[in-house]
Structures are given as C-alpha cells and as structure tokens.
N, C-alpha and C. Protein backbone atom coordinates (compact mmCIF):
# COMPACT_ATOMS: atom_id res chain seq x y z
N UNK A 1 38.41 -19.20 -13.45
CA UNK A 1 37.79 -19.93 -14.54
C UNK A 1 36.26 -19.88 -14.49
N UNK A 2 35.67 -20.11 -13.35
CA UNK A 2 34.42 -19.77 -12.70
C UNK A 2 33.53 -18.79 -14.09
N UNK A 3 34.23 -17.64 -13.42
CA UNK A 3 33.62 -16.19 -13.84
C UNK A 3 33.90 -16.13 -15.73
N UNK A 4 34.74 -16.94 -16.48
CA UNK A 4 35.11 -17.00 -17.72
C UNK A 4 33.64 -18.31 -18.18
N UNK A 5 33.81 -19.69 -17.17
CA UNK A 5 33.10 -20.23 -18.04
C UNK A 5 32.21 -21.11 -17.68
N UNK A 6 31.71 -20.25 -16.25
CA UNK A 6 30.96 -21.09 -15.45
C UNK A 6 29.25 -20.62 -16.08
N UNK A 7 28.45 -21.37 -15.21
CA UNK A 7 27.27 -20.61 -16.08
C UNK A 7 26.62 -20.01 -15.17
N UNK A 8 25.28 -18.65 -15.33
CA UNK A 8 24.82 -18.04 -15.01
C UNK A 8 23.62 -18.12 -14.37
N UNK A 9 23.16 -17.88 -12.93
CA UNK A 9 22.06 -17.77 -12.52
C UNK A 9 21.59 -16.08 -11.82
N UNK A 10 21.23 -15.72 -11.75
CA UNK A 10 20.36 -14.28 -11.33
C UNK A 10 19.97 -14.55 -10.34
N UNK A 11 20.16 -13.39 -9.15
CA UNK A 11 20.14 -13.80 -7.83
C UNK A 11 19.12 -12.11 -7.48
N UNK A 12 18.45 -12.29 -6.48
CA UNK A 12 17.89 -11.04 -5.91
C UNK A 12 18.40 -10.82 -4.41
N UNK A 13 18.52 -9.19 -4.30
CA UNK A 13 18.85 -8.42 -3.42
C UNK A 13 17.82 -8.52 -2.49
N UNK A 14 17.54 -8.32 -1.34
CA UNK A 14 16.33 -7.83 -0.24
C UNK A 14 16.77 -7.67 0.46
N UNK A 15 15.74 -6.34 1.02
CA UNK A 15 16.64 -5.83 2.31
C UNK A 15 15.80 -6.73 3.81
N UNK A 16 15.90 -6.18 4.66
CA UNK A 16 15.82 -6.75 6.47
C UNK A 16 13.76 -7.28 6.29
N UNK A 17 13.49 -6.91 5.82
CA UNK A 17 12.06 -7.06 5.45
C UNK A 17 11.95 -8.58 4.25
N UNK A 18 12.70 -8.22 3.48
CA UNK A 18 12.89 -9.56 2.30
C UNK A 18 11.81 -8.93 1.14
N UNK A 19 12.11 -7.91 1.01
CA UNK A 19 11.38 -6.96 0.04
C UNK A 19 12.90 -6.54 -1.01
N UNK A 20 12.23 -6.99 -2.03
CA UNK A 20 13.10 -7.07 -3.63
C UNK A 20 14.41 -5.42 -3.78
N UNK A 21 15.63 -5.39 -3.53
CA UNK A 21 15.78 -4.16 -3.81
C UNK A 21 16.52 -3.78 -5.46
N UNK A 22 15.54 -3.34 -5.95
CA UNK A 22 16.10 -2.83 -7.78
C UNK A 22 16.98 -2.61 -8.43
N UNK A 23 17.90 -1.97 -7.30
CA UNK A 23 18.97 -1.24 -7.66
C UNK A 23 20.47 -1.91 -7.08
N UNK A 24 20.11 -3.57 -6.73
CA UNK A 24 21.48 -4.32 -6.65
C UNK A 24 21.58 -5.34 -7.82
N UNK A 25 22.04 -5.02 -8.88
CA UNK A 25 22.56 -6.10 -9.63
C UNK A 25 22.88 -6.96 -8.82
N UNK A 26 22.68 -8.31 -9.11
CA UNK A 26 22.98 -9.47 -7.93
C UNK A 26 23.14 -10.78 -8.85
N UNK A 27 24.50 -11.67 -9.16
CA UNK A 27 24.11 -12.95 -9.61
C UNK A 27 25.25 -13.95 -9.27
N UNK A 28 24.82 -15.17 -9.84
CA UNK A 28 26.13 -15.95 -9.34
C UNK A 28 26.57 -16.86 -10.29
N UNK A 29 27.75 -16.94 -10.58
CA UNK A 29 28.34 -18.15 -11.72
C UNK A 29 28.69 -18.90 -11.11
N UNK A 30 28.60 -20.49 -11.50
CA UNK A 30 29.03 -21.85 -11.05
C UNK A 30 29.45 -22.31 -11.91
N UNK A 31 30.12 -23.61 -11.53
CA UNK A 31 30.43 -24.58 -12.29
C UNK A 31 30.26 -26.29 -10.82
N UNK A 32 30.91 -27.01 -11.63
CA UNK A 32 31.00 -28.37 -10.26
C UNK A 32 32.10 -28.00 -9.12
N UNK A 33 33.08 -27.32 -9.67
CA UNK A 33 34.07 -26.94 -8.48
C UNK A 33 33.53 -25.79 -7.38
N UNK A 34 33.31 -24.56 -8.35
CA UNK A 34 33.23 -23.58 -7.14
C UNK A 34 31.97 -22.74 -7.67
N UNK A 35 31.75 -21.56 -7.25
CA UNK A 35 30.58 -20.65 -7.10
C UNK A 35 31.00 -19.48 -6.94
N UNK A 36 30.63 -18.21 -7.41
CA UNK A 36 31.12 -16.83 -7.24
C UNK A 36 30.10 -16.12 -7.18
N UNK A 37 29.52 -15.46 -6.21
CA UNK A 37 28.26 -14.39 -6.28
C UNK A 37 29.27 -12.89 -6.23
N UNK A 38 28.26 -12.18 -6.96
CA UNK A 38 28.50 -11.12 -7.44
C UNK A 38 27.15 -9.67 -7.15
N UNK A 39 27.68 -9.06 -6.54
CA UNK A 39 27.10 -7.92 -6.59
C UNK A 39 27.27 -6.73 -6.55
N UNK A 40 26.80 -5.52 -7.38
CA UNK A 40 26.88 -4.34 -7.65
C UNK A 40 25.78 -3.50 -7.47
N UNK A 41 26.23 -2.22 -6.71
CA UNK A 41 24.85 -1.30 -6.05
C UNK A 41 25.48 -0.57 -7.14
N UNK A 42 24.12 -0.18 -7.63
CA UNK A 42 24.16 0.83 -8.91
C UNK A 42 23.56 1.96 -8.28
N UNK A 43 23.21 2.01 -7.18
CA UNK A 43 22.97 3.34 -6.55
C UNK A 43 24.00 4.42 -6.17
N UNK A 44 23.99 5.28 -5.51
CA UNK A 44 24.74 6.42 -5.21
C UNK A 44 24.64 6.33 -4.00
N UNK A 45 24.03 5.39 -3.07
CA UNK A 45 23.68 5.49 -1.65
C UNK A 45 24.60 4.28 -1.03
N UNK A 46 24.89 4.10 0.24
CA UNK A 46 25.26 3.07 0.65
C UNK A 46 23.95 1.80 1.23
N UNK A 47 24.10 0.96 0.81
CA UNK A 47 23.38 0.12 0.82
C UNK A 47 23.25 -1.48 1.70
N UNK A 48 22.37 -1.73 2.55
CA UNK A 48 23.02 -3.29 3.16
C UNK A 48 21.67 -3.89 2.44
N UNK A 49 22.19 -4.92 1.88
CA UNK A 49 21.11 -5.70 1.75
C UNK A 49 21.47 -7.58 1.87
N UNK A 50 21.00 -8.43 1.79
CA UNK A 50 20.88 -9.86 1.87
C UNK A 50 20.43 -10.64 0.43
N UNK A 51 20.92 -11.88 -0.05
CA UNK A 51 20.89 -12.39 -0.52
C UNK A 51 20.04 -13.49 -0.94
N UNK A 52 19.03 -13.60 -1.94
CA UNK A 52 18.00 -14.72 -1.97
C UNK A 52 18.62 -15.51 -2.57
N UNK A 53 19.52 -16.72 -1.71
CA UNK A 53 20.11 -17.57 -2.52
C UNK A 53 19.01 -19.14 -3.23
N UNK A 54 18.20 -19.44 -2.87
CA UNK A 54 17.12 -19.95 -3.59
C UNK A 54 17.08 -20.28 -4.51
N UNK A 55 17.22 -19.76 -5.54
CA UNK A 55 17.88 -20.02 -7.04
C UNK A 55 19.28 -20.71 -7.22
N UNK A 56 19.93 -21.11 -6.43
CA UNK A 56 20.90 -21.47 -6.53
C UNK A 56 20.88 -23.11 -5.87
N UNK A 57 19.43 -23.63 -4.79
CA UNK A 57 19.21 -24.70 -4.19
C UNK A 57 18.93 -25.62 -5.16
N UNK A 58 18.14 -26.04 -6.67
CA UNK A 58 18.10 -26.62 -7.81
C UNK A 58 19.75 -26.66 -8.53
N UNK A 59 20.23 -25.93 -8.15
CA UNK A 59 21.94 -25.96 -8.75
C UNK A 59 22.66 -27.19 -8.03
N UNK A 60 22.48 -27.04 -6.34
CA UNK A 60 23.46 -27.52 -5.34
C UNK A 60 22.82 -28.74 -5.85
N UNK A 61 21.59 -29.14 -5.47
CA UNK A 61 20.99 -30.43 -5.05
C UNK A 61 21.24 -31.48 -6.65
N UNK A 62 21.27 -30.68 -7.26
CA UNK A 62 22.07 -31.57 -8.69
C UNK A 62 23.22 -31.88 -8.84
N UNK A 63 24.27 -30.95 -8.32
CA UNK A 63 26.07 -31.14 -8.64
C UNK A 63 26.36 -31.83 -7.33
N UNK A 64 25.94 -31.69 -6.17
CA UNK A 64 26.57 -32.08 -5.05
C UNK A 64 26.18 -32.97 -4.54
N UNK A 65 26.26 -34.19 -3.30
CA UNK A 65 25.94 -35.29 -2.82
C UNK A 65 25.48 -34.29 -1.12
N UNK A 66 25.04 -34.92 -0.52
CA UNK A 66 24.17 -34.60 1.11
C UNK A 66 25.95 -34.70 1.48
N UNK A 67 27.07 -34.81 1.29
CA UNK A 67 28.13 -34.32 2.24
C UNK A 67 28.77 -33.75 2.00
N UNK A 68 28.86 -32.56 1.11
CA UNK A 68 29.71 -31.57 0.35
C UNK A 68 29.66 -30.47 1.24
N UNK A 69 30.66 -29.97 1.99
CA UNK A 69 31.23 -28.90 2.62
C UNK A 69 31.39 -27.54 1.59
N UNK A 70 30.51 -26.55 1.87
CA UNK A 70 31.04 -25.51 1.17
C UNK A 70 31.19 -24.45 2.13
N UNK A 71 32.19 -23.93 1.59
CA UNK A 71 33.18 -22.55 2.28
C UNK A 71 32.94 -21.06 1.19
N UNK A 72 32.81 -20.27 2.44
CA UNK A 72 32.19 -18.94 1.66
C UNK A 72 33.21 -18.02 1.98
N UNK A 73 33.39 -17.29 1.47
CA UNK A 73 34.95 -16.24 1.61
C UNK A 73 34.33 -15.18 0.77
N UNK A 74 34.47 -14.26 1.32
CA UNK A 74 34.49 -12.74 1.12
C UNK A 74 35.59 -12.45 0.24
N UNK A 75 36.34 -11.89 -0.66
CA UNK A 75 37.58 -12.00 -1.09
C UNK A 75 37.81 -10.53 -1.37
N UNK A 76 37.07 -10.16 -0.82
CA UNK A 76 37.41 -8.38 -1.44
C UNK A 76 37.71 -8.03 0.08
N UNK A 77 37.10 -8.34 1.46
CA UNK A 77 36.73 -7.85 2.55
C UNK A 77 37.26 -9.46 3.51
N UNK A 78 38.12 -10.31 3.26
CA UNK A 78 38.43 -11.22 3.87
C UNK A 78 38.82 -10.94 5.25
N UNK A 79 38.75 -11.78 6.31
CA UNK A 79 39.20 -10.95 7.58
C UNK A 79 39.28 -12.06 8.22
C-alpha cells in the first residue's frame, strides 16, 4: 500500500567519501505505518554506494514518538 499511496521523498546516493553519486536513482515512500526506500543504478557498472537518509529525519520526528522501534529488511536480499 506504501508504494501505491504513501508519499514521496528523494533520497541521495554517496559513495565511501559522502560525495553525491548521479547515476543512483534513490527515494523513499512513507506513510504512518511503514517506509520503503528504493533504489536503482542506472549505470552499466556495479555500484556500492550509501544512503543520505536525512531527508527522511523531518518525516520520523513528526509521525513517530522518542519510542518507536523501526526494523529494516532488505526484501530482495533478506538473509
């Protein structure tokens, strides 16, 4: 439901330095229940990069109270 009708924030890629990388589409939909980040390398290369979740700290600190447990799951690569 998230990904249908949650709403949209834009997230940036950086690699080990924390230097912007261009070529990862990067964002995340919320709602009050859950959160889904999303990313796509539009490159041809294999790529590691990290997440500036930052944009998303004005989200938490509004929907959630100082004792909200959140759980992060990989769901493509779960293990």
């Amino acid at each position: 439901m998230v990904l249908r009708y949650g709403e949209l924030v834009m997230l940036r890629a950086c690699d080990e330095l924390r230097e912007f990388i261009p070529d990862i589409l990067c964002y995340a939909r919320y709602s009050l229940m859950e959160t889904v980040i999303i990313a796509t390398n539009l490159s041809d290369n294999t790529r590691k990069f990290f997440f500036d979740l930052s944009q998303l700290l004005p989200v938490y600190q509004k929907a959630y109270t100082n004792n909200t447990v959140v759980m992060i799951k990989n769901i493509i690569a779960d293990e």
